[in-house]
Structure formats: C-alpha cells, structure tokens
PDB file of N, CA and C in Angstrom:
ATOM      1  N   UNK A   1     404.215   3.257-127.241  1.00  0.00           N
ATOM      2  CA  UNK A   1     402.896   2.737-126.942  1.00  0.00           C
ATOM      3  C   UNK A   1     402.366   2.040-128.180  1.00  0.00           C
ATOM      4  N   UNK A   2     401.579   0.813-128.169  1.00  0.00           N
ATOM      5  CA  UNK A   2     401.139   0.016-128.938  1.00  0.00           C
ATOM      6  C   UNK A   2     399.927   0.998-129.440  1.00  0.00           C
ATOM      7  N   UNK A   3     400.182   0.464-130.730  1.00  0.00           N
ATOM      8  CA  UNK A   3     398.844   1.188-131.977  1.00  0.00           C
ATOM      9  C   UNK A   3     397.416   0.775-131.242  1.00  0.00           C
ATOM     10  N   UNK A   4     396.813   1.706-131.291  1.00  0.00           N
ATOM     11  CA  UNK A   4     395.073   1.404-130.448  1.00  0.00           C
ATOM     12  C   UNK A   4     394.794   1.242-129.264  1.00  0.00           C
ATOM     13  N   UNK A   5     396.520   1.611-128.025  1.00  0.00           N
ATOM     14  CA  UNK A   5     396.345   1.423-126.814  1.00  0.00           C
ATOM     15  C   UNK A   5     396.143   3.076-126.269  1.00  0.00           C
ATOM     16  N   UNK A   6     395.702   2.954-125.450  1.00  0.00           N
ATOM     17  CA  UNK A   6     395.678   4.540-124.697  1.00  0.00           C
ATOM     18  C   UNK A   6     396.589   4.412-123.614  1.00  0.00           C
ATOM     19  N   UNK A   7     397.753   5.632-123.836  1.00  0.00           N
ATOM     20  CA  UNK A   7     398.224   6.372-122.924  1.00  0.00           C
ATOM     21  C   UNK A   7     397.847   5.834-121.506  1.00  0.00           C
ATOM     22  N   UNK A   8     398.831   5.573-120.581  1.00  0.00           N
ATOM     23  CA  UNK A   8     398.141   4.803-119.310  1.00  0.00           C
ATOM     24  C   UNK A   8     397.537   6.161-118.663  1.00  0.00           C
ATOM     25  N   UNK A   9     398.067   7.027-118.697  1.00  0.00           N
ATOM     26  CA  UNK A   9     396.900   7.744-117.573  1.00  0.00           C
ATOM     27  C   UNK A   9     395.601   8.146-118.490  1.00  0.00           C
ATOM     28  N   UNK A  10     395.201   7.624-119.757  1.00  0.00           N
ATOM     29  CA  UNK A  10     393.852   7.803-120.291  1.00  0.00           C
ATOM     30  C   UNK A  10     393.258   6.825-119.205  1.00  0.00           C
ATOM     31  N   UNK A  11     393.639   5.979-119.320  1.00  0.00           N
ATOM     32  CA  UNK A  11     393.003   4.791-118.659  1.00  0.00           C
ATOM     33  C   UNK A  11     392.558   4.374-117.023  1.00  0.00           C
ATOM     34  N   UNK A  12     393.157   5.765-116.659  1.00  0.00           N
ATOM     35  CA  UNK A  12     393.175   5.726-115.504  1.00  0.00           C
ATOM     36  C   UNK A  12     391.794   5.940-114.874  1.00  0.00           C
ATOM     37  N   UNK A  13     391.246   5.321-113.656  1.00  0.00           N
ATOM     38  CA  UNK A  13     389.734   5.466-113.214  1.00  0.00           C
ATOM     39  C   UNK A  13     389.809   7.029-112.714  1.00  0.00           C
ATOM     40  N   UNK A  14     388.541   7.176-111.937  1.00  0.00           N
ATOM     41  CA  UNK A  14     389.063   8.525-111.157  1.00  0.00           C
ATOM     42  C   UNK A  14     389.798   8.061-109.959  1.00  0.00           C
ATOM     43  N   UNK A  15     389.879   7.174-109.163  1.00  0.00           N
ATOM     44  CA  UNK A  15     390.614   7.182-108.186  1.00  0.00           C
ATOM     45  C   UNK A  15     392.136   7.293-108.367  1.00  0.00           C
ATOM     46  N   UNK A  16     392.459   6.887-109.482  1.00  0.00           N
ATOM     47  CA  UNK A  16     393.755   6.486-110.060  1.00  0.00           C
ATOM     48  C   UNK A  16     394.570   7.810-110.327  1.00  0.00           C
ATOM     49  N   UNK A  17     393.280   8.566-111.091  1.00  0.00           N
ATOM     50  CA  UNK A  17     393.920   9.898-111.575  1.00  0.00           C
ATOM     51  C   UNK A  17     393.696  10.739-110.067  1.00  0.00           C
ATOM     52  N   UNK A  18     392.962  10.665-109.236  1.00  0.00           N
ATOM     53  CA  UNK A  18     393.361  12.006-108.274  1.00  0.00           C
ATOM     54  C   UNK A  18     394.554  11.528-107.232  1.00  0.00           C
ATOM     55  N   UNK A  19     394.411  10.063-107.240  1.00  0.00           N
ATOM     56  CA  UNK A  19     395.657   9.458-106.808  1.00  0.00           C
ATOM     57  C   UNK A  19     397.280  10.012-107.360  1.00  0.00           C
ATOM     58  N   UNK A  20     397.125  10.069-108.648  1.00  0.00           N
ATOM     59  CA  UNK A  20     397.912  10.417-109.773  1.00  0.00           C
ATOM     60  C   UNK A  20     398.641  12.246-109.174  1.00  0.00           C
ATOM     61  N   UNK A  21     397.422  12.684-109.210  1.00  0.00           N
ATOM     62  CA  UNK A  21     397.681  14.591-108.682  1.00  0.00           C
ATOM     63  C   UNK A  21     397.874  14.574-107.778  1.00  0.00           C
ATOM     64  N   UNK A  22     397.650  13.259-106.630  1.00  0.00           N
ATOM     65  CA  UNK A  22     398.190  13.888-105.165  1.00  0.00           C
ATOM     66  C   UNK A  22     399.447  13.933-104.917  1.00  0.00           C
ATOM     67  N   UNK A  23     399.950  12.637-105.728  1.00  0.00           N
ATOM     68  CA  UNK A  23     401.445  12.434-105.646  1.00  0.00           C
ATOM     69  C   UNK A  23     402.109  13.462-106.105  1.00  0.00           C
ATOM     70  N   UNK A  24     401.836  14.100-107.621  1.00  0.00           N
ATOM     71  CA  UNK A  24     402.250  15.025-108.131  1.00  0.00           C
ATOM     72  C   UNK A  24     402.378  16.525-107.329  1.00  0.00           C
ATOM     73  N   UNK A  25     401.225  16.600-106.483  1.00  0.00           N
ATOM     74  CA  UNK A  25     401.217  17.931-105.723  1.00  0.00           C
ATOM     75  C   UNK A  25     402.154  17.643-104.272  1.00  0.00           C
ATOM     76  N   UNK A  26     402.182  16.760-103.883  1.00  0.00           N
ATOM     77  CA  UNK A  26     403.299  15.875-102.590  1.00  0.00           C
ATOM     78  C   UNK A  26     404.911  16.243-103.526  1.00  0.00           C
ATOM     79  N   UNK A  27     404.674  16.042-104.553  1.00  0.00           N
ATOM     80  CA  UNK A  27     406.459  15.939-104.947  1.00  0.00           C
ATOM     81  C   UNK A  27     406.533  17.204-105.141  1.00  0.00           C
ATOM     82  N   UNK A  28     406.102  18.220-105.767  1.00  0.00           N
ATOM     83  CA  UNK A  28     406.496  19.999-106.267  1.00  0.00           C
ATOM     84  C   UNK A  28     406.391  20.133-104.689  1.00  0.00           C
ATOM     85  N   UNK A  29     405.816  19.839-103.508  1.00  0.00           N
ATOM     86  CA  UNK A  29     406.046  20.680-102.429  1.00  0.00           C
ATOM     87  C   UNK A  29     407.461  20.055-101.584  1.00  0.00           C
ATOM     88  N   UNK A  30     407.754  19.142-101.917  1.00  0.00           N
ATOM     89  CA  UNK A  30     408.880  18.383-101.138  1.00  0.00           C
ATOM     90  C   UNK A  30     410.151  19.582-102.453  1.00  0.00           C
ATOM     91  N   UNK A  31     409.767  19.068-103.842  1.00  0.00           N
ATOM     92  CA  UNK A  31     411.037  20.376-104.405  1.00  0.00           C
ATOM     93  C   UNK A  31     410.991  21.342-104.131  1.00  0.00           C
ATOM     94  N   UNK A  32     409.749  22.611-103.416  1.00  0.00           N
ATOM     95  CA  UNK A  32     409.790  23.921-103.093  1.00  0.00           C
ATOM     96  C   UNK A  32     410.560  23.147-101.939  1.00  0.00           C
ATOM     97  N   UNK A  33     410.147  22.715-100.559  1.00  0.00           N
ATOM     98  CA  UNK A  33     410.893  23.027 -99.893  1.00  0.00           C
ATOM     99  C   UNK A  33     412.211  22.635 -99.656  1.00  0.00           C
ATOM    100  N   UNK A  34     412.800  21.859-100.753  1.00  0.00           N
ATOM    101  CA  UNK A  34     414.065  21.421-101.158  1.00  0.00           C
ATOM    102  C   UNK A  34     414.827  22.864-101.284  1.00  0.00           C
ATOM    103  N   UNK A  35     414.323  23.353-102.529  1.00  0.00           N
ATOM    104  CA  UNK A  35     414.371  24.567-102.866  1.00  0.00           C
ATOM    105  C   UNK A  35     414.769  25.980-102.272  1.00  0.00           C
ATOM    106  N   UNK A  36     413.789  25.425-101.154  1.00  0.00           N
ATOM    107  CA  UNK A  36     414.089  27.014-100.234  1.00  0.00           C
ATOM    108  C   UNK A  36     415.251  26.805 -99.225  1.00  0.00           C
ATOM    109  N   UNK A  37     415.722  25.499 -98.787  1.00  0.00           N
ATOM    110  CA  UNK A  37     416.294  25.025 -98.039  1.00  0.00           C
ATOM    111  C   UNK A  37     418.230  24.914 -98.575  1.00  0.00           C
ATOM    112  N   UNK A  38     417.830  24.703 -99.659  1.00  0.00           N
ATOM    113  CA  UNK A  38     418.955  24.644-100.966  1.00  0.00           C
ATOM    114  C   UNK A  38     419.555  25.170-101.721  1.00  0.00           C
ATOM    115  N   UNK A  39     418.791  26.349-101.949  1.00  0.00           N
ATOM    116  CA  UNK A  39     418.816  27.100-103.457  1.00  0.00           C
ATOM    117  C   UNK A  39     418.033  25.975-104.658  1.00  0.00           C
ATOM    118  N   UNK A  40     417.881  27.559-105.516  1.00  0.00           N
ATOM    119  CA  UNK A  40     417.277  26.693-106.988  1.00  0.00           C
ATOM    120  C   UNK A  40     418.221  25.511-107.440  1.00  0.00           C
ATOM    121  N   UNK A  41     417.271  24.456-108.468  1.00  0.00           N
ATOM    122  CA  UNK A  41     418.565  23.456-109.099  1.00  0.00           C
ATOM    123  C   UNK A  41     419.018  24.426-109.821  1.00  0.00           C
ATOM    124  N   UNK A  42     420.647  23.668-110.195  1.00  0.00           N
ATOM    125  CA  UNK A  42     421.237  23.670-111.395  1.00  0.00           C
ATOM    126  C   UNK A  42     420.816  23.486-112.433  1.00  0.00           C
ATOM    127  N   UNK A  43     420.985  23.624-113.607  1.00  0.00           N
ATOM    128  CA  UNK A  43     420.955  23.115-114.968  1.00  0.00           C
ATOM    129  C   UNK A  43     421.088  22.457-115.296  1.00  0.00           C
ATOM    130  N   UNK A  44     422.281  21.548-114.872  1.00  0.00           N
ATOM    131  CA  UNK A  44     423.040  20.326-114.990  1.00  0.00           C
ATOM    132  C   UNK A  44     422.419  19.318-114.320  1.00  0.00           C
ATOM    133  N   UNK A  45     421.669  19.582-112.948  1.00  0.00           N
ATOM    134  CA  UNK A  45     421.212  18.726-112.438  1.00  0.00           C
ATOM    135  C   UNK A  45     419.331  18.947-112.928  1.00  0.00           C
ATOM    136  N   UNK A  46     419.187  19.766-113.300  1.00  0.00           N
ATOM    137  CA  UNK A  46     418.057  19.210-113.962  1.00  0.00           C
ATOM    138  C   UNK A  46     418.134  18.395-115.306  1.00  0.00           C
ATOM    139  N   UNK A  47     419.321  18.683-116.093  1.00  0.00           N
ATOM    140  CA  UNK A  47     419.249  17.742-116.951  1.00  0.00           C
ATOM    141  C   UNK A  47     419.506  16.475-116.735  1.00  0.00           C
ATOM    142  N   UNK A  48     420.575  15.702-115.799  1.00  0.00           N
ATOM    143  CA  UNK A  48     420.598  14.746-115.329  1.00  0.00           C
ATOM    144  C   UNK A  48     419.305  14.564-114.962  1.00  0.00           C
ATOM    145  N   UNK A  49     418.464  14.429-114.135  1.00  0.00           N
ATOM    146  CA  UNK A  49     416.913  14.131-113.577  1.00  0.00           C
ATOM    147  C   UNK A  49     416.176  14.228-115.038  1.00  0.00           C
ATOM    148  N   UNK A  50     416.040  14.880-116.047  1.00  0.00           N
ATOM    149  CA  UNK A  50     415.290  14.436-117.150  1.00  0.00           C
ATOM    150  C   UNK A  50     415.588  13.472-117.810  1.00  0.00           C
ATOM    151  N   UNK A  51     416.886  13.018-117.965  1.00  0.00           N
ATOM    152  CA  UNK A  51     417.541  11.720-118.616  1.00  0.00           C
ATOM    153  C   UNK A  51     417.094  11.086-117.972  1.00  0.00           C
ATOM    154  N   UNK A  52     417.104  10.555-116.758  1.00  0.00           N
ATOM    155  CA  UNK A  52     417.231   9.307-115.592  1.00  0.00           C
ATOM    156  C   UNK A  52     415.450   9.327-116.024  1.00  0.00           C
ATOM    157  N   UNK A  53     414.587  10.344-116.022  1.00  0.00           N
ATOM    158  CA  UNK A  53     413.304   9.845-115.956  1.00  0.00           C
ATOM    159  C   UNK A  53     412.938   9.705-117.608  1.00  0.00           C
ATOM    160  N   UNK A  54     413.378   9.891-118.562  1.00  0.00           N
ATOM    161  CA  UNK A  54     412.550   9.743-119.748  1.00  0.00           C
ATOM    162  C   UNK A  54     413.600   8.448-120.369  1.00  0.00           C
ATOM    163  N   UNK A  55     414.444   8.152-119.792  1.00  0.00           N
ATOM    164  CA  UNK A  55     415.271   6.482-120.050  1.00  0.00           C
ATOM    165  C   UNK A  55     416.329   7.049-120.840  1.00  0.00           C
TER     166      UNK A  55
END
C-alpha cells in the first residue's frame, strides 16, 4: 500500500463495510456446511488456499 493511503477497507462507506461482513458471514457458513458434509480441511489444503489468496 502506497505511503498516506488507507487500507481499502478503511475507506470503506458503511454500506461497503456491512456489505463487506455479509459476504464474510455467507462464506464461513457455506465452509461449516462444507465442513459438516466433508470432514474438517486438511492442512495441506489450507495451506494451499492461503497461498492462492495472499499471492
């Protein structure tokens, strides 16, 4: 992030940010019921999924 910019979700309005938590609370319930349907992840596959999302 550029020197003197804020973090994009500083910047976010309120619509943006509860927009922001709905998605977030929509995805942990799609992984519980992944989860229950599946078994817990792996290890391996959580580390794969942290690579792929932090680049």
């Amino acid at each position: 992030m550029a020197e003197g910019q804020p973090e994009p979700h500083e910047a976010d309005t309120g619509a943006e940010a509860a927009d922001r938590r709905e998605r977030h609370r929509l995805l942990g319930e799609d992984l519980r019921r992944y989860q229950d349907a599946h078994g817990h992840f792996a290890e391996d596959d959580l580390a794969q999924a942290r690579k792929k999302i932090s680049g």
